[in-house]
Protein backbone atom coordinates (compact mmCIF):
# COMPACT_ATOMS: atom_id res chain seq x y z
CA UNK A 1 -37.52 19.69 -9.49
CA UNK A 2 -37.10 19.47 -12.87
CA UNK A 3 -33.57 19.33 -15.20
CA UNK A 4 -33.32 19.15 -18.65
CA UNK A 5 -37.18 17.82 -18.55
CA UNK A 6 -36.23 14.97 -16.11
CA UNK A 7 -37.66 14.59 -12.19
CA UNK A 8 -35.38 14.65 -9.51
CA UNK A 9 -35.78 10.61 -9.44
CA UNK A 10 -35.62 10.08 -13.14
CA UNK A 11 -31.77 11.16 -12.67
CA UNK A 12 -31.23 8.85 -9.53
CA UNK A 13 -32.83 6.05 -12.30
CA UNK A 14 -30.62 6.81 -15.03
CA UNK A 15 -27.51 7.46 -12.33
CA UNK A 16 -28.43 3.67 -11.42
CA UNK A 17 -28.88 2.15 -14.63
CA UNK A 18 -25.87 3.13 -15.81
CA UNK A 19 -23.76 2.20 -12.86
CA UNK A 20 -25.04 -1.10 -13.79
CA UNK A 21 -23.97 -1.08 -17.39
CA UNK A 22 -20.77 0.31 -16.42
CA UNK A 23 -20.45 -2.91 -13.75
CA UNK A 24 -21.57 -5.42 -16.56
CA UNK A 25 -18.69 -3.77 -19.15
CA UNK A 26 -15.84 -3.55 -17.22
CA UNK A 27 -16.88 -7.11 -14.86
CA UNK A 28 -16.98 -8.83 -18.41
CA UNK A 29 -13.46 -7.17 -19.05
CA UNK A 30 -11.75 -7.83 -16.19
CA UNK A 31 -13.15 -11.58 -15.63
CA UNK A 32 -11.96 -12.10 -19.01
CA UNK A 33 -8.19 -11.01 -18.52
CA UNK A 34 -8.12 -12.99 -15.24
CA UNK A 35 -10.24 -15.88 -16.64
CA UNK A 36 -12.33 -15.66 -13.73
CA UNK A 37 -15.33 -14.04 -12.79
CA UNK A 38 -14.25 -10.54 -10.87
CA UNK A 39 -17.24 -8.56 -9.15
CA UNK A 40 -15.69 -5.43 -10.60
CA UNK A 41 -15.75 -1.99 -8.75
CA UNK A 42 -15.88 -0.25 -5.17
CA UNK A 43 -19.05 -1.18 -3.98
CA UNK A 44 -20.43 -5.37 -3.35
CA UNK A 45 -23.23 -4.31 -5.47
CA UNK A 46 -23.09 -4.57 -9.25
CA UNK A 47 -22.79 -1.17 -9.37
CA UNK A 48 -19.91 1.12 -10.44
CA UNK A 49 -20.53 4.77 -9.57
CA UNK A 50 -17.78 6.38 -11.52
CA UNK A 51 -19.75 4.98 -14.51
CA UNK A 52 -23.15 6.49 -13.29
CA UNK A 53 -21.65 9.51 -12.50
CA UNK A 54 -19.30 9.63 -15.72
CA UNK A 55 -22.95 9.11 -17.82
CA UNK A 56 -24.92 11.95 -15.62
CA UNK A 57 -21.89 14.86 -15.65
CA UNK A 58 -21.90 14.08 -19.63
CA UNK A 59 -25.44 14.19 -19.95
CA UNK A 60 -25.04 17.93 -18.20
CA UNK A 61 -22.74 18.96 -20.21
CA UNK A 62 -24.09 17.97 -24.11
CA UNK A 63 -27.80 17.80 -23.78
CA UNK A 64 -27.78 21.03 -24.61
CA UNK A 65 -25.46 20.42 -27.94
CA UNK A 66 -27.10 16.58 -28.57
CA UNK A 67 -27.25 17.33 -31.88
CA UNK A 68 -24.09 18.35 -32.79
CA UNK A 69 -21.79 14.97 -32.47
CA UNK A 70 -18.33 17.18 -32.15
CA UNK A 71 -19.26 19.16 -29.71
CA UNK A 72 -20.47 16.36 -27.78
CA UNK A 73 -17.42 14.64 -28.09
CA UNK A 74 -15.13 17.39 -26.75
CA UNK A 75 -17.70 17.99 -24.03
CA UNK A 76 -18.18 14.71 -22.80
CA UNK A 77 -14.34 13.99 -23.46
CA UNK A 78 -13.81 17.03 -20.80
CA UNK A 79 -16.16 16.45 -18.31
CA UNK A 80 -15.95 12.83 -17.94
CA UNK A 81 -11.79 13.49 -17.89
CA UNK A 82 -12.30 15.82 -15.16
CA UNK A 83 -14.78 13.70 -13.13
CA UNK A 84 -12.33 10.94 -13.53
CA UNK A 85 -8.99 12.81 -12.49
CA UNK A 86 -10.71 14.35 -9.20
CA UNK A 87 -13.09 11.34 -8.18
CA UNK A 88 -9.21 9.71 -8.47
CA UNK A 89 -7.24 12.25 -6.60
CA UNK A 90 -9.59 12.31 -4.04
CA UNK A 91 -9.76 8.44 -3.37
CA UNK A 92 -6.07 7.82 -3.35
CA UNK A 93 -5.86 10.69 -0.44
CA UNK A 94 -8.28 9.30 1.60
CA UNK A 95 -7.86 5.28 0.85
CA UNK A 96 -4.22 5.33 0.05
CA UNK A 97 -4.63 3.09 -2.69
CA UNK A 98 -5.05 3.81 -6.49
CA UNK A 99 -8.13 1.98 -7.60
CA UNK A 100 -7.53 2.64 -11.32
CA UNK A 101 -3.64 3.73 -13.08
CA UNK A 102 -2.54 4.65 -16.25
CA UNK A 103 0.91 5.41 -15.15
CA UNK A 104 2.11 2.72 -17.95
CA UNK A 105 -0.42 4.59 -20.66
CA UNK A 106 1.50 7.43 -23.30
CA UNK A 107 0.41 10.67 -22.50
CA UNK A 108 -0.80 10.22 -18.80
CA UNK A 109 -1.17 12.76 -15.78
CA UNK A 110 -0.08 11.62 -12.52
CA UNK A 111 -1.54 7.85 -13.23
CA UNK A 112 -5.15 9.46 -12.39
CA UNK A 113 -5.82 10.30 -16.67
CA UNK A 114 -4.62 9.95 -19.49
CA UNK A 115 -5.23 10.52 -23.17
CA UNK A 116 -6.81 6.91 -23.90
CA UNK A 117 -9.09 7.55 -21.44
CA UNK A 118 -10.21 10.74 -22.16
CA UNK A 119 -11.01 9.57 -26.28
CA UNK A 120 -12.59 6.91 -24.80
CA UNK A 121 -14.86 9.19 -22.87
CA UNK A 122 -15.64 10.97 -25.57
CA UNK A 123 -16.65 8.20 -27.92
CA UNK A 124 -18.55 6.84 -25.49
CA UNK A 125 -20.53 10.23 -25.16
CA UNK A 126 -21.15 10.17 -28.98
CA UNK A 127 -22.81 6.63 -28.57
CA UNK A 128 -24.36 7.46 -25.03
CA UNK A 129 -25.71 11.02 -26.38
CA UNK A 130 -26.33 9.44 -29.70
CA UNK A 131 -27.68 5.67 -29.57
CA UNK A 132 -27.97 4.58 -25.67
CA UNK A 133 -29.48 7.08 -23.73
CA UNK A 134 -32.82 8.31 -26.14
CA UNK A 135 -34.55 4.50 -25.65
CA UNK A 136 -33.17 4.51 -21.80
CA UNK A 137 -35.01 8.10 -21.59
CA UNK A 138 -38.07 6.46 -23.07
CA UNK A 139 -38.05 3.60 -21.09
CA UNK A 140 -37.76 5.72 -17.86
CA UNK A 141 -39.91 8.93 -19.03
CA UNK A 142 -42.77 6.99 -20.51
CA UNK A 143 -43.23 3.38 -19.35
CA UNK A 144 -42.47 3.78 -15.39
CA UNK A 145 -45.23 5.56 -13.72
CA UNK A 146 -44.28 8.44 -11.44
CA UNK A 147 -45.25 6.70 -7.80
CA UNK A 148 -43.07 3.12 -9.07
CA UNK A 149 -40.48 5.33 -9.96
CA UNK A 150 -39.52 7.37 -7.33
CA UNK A 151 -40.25 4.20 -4.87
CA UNK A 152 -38.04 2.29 -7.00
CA UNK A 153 -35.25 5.57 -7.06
CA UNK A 154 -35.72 5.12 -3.00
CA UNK A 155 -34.90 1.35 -2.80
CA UNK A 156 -31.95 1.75 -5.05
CA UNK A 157 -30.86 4.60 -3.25
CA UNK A 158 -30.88 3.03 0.07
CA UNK A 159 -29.11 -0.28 -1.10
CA UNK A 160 -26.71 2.35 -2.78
CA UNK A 161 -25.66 4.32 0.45
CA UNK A 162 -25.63 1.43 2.61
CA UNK A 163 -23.08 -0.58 0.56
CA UNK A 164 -21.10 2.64 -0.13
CA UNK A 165 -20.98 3.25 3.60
CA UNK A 166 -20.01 -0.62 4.17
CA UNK A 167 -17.19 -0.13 1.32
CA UNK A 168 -16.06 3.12 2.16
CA UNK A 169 -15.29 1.74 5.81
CA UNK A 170 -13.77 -1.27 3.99
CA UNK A 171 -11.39 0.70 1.91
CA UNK A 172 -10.38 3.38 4.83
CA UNK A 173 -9.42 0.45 7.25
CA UNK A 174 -7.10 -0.95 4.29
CA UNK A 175 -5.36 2.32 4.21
CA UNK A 176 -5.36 2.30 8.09
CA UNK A 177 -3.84 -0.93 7.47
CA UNK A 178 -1.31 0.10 4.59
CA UNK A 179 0.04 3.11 7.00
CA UNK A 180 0.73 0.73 9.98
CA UNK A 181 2.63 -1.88 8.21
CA UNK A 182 4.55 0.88 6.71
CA UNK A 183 5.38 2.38 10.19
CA UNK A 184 6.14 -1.09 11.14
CA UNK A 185 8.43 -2.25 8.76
CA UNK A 186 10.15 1.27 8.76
CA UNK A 187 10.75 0.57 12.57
CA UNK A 188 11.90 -2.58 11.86
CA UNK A 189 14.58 -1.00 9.69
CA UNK A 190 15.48 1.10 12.07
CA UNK A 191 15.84 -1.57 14.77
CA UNK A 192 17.73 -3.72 12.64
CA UNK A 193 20.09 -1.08 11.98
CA UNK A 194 21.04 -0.12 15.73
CA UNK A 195 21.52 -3.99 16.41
CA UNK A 196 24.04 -3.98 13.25
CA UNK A 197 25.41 -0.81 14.69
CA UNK A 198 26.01 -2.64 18.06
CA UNK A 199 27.18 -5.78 16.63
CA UNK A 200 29.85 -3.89 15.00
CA UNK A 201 30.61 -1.70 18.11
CA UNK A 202 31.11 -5.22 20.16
CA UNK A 203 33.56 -5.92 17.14
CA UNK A 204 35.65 -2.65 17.00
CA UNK A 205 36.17 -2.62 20.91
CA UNK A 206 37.33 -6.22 20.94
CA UNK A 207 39.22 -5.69 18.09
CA UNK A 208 40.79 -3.20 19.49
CA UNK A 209 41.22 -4.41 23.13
CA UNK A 210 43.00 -7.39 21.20
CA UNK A 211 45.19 -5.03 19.59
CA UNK A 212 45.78 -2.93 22.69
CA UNK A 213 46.91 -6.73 24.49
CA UNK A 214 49.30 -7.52 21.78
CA UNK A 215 51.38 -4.44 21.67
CA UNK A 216 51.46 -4.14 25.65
CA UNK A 217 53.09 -8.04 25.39
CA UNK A 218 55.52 -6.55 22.65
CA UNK A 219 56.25 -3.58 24.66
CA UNK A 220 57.27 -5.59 27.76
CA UNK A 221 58.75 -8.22 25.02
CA UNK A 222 60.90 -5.00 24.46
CA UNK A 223 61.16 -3.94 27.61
CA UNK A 224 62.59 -7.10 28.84
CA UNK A 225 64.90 -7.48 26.13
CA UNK A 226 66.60 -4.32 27.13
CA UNK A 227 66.80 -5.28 30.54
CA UNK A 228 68.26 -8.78 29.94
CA UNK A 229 70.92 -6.78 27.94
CA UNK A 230 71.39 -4.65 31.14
CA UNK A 231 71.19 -6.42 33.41
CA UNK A 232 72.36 -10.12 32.43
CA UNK A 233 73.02 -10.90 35.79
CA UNK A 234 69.25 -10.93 36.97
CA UNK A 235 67.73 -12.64 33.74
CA UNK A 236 66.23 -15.76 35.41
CA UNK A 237 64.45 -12.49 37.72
CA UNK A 238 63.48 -10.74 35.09
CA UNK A 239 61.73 -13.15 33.10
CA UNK A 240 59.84 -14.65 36.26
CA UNK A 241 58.48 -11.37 36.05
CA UNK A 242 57.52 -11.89 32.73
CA UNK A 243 55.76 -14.75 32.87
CA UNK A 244 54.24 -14.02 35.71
CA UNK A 245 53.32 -10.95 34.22
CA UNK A 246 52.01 -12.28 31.34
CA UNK A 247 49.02 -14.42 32.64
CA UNK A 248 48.00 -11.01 34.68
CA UNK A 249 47.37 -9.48 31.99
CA UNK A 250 45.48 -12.20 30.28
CA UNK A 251 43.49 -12.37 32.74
CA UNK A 252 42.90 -8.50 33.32
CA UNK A 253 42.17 -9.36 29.49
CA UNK A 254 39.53 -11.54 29.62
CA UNK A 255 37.67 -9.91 32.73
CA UNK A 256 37.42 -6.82 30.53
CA UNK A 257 35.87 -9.11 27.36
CA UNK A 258 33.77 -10.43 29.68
CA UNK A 259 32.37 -7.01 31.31
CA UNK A 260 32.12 -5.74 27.51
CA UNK A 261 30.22 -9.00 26.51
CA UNK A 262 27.75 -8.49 29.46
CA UNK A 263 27.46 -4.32 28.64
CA UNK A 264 26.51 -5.03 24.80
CA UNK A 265 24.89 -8.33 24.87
CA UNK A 266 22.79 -7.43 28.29
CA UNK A 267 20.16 -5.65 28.99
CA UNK A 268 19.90 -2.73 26.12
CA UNK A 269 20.37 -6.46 23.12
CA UNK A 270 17.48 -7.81 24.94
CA UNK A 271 15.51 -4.94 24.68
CA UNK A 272 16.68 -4.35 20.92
CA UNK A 273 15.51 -8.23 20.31
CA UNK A 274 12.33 -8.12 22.30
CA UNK A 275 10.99 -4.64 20.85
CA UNK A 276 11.96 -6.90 17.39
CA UNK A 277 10.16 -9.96 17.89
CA UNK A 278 6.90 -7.78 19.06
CA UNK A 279 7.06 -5.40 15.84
CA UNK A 280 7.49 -8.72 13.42
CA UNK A 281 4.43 -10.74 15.13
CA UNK A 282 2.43 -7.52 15.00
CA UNK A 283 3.30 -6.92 11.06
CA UNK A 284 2.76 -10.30 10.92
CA UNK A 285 -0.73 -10.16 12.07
CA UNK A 286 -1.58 -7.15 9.99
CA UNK A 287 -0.78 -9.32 6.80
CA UNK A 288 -3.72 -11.70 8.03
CA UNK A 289 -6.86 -10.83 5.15
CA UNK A 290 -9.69 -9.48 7.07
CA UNK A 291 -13.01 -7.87 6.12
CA UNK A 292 -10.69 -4.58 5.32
CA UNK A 293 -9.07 -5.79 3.07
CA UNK A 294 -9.79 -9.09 1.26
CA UNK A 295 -12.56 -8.21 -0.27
CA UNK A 296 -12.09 -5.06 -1.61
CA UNK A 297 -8.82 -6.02 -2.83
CA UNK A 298 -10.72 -8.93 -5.02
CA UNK A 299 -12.87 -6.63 -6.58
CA UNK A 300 -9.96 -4.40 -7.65
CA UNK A 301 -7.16 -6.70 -8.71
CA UNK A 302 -5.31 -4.27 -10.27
CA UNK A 303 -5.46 -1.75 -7.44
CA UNK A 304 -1.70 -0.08 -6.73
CA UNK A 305 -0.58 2.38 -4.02
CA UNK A 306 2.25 4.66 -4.65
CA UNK A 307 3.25 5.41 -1.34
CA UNK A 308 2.36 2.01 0.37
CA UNK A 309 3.10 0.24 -2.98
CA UNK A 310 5.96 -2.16 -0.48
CA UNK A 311 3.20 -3.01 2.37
CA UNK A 312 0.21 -3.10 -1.01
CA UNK A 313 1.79 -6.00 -2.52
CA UNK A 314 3.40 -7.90 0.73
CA UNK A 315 -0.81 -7.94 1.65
CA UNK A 316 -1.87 -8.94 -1.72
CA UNK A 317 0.81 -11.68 -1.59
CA UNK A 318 -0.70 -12.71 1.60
CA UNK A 319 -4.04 -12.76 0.43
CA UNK A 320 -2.86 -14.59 -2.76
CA UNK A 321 -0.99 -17.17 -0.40
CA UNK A 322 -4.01 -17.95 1.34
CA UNK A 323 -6.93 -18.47 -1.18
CA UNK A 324 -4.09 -20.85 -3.01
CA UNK A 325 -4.10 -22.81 0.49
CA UNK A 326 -7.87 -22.50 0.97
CA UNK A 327 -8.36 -24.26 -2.53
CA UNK A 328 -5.83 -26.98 -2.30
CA UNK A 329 -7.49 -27.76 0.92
């Protein structure tokens, strides 16, 4: 099959080589802003697809105007823009986590584009279209033979799919991940709220059964008094009653503190605490770095989530946490 006067696996060689270019450009950037090497991209291979497919779409679209520089500008610009904001749409929905954002760039859409970007893409069409791609095409069209090439398109291809499917799993189980903690810690919330609700029930109701004891002592206080006045005759009577009265009630007091106590600190607390101390362990655990997430999260330091943006950084702090441990040691 032949497109634009290239084979089938001529494209799958140019899709490749510039995946690679794309990996060596933005690995050299990235190492150099963290001052450490950074195997930059999705995949463990040096590869970065939206590169290789950012060079083939524009390719598409301005072979057919390669020799007019303005019109491959604004087509390449375009394309490439589009690629990018749909390759990025699609990623965050099914990963949960934005692997490129240009929410602080002037001029952006959604954090998935923006106008930086898109001159970028076009410049780099102009020098792709213009300086970059004619000696690649050479190189590809006229010094690989047709057997080495499509053998070599087939063992790139199967390194290719293999450590997408290995990173695609990678980067689904860190959403998997991402969801869960956020469930958790929502729970947790929600937990932590009922015991605070029940804490301040416990409060009211003895604050109130304290109040309630009080005024009954004033009302006999008063009740008393205008007996005595009555009756002055019986007064040593009347306040034997009293006082015997008195610790009666203090008693009938305490019993009922006590029976409260047991009702709000029983069993429903201890379930409260326990269903706590089982959603905290398990968060807990999902913090641990594993073969979801560590890695992938390495490759893309600068990788944000929107809607998990809370549990995103509490597992980058982990991870952070841990290799700072791990080199000390």
């Amino acid at each position: 099959m032949v497109i634009y006067s290239y084979q089938w696996y001529q494209w799958f060689l140019f899709f490749y080589f510039y995946c690679f270019l794309g990996w060596c450009i933005e690995s050299a950037f990235v190492s150099f802003k963290q001052k450490k090497f950074v195997n930059r991209g999705f995949l463990h291979a040096p590869l970065l697809p939206i590169y290789g497919s950012g060079a083939i779409i524009i390719l598409f679209a301005t072979l057919p105007v390669r020799t007019n520089p303005a019109l491959v500008f604004l087509f390449g610009a375009l394309s490439a823009t589009v690629l990018e904001y749909f390759t990025g749409v699609v990623m965050e929905k099914l990963f949960k986590v934005r692997y490129w954002d240009y929410s602080d760039k002037p001029f952006n859409f959604q954090g998935q584009i923006c106008l930086t970007s898109t001159l970028a893409w076009g410049a780099l069409s102009v020098v792709l279209i213009g300086f970059l791609h004619p000696p690649v095409e050479n190189f590809v069209l006229h010094r690989i033979p047709r057997i080495p090439s499509i053998v070599l398109a087939a063992a790139l291809s199967a390194v290719f799919v293999t450590d997408f499917a290995v990173s695609f799993r990678d980067a689904w189980g860190l959403g998997r991940i991402l969801e869960k903690m956020t469930a958790l810690k929502d729970e947790i919330a929600v937990l932590e709220t009922h015991l605070r609700d029940l804490r301040q029930e416990q409060q009211d109701r003895l604050s109130g059964l304290k109040e309630g004891s009080a005024q009954w002592l004033l009302d006999r206080r008063e009740e008393y008094a205008g007996r005595l006045h009555a009756l002055r005759n019986d007064t040593l009577g009347w306040l034997s009653d009293f006082h015997n009265a008195k610790p009666s009630r203090l008693v009938e007091a305490k019993r009922s503190l006590d029976e409260l106590t047991d009702h709000l600190y029983g069993e429903k607390w201890e379930q409260l605490c326990g269903r706590m101390e089982h959603l905290r362990a398990s968060y807990a655990s999902m913090r641990l770095p594993h073969r979801f997430g560590g890695s992938i999260l390495k490759r893309n330091p600068t990788a944000v989530s929107k809607k998990f943006s809370e549990a995103l950084a509490d597992y980058k702090k982990q991870i952070d946490s841990l290799r700072s441990k791990k080199n000390k040691d």
